[in-house]
Protein backbone atom coordinates (compact mmCIF):
# COMPACT_ATOMS: atom_id res chain seq x y z
CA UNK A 1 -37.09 -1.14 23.19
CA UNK A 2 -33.55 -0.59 22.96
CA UNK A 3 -30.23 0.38 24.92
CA UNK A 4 -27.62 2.88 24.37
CA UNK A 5 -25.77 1.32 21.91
CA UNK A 6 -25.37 3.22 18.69
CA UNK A 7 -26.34 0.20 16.33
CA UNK A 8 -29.85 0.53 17.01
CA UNK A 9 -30.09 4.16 15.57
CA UNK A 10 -29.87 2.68 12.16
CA UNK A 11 -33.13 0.96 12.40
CA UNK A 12 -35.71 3.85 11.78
CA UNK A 13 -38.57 2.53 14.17
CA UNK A 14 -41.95 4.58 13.88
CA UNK A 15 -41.95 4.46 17.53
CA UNK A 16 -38.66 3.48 20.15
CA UNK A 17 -38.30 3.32 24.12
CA UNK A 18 -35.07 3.89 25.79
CA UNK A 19 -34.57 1.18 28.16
CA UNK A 20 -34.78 3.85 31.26
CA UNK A 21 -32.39 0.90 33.57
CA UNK A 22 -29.42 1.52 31.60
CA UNK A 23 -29.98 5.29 32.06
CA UNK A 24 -30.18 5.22 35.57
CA UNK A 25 -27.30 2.76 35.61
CA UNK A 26 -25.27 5.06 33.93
CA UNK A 27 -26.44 7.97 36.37
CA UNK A 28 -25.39 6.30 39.33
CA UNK A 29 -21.91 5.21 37.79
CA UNK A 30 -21.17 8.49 36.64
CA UNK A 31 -21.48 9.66 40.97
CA UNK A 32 -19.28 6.83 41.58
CA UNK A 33 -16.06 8.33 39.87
CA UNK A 34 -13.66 9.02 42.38
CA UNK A 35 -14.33 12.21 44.11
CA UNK A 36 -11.87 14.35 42.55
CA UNK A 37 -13.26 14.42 39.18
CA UNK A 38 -16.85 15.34 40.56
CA UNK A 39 -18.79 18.34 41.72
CA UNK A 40 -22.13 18.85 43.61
CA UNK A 41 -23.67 19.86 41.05
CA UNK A 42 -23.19 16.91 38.91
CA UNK A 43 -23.68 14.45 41.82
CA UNK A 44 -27.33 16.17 42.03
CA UNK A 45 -27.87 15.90 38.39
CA UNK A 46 -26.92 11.88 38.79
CA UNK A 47 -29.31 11.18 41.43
CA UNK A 48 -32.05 13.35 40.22
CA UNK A 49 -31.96 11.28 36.99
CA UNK A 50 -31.51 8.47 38.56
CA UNK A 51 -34.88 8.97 40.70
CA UNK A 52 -37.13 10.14 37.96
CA UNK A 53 -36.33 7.55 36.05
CA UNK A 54 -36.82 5.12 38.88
CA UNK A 55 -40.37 6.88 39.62
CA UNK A 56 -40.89 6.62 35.65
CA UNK A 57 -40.02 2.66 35.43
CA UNK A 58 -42.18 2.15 38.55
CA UNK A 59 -45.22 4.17 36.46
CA UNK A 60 -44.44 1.56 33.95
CA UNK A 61 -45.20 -1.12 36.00
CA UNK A 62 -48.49 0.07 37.17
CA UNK A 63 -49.25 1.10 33.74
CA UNK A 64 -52.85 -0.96 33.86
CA UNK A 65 -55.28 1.99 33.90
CA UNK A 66 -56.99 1.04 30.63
CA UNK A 67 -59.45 3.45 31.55
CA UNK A 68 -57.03 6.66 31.12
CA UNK A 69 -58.10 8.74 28.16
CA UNK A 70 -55.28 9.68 25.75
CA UNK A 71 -55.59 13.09 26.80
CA UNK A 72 -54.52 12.07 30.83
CA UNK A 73 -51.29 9.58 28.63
CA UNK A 74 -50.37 13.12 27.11
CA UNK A 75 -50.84 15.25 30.44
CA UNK A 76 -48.77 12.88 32.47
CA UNK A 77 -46.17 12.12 29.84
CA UNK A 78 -45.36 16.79 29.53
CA UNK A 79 -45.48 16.26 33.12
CA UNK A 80 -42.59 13.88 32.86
CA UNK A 81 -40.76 15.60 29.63
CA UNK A 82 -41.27 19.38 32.31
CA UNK A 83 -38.97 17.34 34.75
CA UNK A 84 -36.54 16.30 32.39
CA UNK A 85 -35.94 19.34 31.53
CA UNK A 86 -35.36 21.22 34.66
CA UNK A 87 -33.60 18.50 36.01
CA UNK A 88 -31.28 19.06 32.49
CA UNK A 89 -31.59 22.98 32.79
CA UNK A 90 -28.19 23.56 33.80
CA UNK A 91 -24.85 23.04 31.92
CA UNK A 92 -22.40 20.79 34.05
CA UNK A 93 -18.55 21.39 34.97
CA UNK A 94 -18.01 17.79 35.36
CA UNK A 95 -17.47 16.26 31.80
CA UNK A 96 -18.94 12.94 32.00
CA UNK A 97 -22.31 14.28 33.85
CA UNK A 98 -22.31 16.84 30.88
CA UNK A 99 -22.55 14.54 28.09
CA UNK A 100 -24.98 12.47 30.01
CA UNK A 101 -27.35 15.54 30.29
CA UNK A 102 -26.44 16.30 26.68
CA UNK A 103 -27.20 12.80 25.62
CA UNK A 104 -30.85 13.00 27.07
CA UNK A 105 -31.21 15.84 25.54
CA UNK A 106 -30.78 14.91 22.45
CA UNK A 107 -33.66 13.82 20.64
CA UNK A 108 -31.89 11.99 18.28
CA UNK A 109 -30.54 10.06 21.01
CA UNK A 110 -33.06 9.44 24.18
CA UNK A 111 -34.92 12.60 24.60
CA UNK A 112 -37.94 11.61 22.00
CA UNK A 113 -37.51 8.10 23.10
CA UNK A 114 -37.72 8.15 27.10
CA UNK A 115 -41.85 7.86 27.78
CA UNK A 116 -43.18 5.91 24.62
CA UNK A 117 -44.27 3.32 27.37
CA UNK A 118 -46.95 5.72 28.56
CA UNK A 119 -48.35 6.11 24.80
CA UNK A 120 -48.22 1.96 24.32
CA UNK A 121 -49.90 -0.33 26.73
CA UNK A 122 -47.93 -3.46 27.73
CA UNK A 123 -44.51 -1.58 26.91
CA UNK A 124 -42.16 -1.55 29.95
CA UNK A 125 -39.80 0.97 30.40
CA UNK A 126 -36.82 -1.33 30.69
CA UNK A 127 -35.45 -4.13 28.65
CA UNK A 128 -34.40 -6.03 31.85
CA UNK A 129 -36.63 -9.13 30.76
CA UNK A 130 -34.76 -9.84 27.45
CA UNK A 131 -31.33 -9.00 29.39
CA UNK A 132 -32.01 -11.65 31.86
CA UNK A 133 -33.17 -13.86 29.21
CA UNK A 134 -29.68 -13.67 27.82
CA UNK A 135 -27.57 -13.32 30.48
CA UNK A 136 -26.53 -17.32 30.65
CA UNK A 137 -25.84 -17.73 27.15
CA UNK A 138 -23.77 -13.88 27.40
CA UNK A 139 -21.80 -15.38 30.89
CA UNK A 140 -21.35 -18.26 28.89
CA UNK A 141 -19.55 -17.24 25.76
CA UNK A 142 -17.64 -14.48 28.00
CA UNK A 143 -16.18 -17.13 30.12
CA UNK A 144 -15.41 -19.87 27.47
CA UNK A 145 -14.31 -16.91 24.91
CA UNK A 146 -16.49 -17.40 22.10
CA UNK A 147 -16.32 -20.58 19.61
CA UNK A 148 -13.70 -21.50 17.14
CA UNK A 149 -15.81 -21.76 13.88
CA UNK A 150 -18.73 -20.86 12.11
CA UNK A 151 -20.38 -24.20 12.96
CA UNK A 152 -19.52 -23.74 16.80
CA UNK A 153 -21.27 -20.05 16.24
CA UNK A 154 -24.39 -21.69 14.93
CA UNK A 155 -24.60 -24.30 17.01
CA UNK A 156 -23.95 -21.73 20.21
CA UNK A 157 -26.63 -19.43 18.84
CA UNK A 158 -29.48 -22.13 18.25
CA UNK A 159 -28.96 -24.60 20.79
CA UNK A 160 -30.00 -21.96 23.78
CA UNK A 161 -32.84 -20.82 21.96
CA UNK A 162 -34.18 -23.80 21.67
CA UNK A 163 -33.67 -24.22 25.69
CA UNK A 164 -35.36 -21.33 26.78
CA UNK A 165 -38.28 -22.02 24.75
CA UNK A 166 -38.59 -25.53 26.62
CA UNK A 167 -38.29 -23.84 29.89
CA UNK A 168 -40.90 -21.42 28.54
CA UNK A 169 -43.06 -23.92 27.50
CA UNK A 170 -42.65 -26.09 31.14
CA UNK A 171 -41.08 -29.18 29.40
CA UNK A 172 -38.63 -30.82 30.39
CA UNK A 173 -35.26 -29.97 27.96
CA UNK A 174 -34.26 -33.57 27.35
CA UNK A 175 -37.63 -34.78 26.27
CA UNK A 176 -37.80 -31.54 24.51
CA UNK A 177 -34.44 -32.15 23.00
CA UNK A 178 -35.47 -35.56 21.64
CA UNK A 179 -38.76 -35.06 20.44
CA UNK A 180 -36.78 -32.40 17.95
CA UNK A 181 -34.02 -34.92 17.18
CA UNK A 182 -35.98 -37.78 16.58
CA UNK A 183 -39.61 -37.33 15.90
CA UNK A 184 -40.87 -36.61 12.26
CA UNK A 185 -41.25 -33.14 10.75
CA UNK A 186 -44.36 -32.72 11.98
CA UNK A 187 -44.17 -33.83 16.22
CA UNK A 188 -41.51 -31.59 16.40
CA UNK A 189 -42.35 -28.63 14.62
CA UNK A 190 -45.78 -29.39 17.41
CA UNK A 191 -43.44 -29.38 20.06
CA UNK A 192 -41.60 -26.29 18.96
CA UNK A 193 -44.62 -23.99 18.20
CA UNK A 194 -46.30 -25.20 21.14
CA UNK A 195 -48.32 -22.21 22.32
CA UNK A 196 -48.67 -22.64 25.84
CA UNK A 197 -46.08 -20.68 26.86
């Protein structure tokens, strides 16, 4: 489950989702531009991307039919991958809109990446839970502008992990803290890989 961001493309995952919230972000901020640089037909092409994809992600969610035969999974996703492409059909005037429609086109890019969720149960179509999960720690380094050494970098990068997973496990991050600090090798590696999150 990835984003957009080019990176990713080097790791050659047997199977990948496109996180389908990014793509309908980036639908709706293309038909934001200022008038002037927009057309009809591109402002149709944004929010008819913008509410498959929103149909799609809520498909996602109600993704518990264990009882659907692979053969319905296949049906429903050409169903899906028939609406891409007519929604995509046309070549657009406006630039931005164009490479948007190019870039889910591509299946080197999103196209053969947009309804793997369908194919693998307990997939979501968004990555909106591990963006949440690191939205403090992301605020935080973007308002005190990083760290100043490698040491700060560490400590920045550990130190939050290690306070989620209290908050995941329902303890309380002091007691959590000290157990780690102070305990022997073995109490805290019990409190770490606690499993009852």
């Amino acid at each position: 489950m990835t984003d957009g961001y080019a990176a990713y493309n080097a790791v050659h995952a047997t199977r990948r989702q496109s996180c389908l919230a990014h793509l309908i972000r980036k639908a709706k901020e293309i038909a934001l531009l200022p008038e002037k640089h927009q057309d009809r037909s591109a402002l149709r092409f944004c929010a008819s991307m913008a509410n498959a994809f929103s149909r799609d992600c809520k498909t996602g969610a109600s993704r518990a039919h264990p009882n659907r035969s692979d053969q319905q999974i296949d049906r429903i996703t050409q169903r899906y991958y028939s609406l891409i492409k007519t929604i995509c059909s046309t070549p657009l005037g406006y630039q931005k809109a164009e490479n948007f429609r190019q870039r889910i086109l591509d299946p080197k890019r999103e196209y053969d990446r947009l309804f793997t969720f369908l194919k693998i149960p307990g997939l979501a179509p968004t990555n909106n839970h591990a963006e949440q999960a690191l939205r403090t720690p992301v605020i935080f380094r973007k308002i005190c502008f990083g760290t100043r050494s490698a040491a700060g970098s560490r400590s920045h990068s550990v130190l939050p992990s290690l306070l989620v997973t209290a908050q995941r496990q329902g303890q309380h991050p002091l007691d959590f803290f000290q157990t780690l600090f102070t305990a022997d090798i073995a109490s805290a590696q019990a409190a770490l890989f606690n499993d009852s999150s």
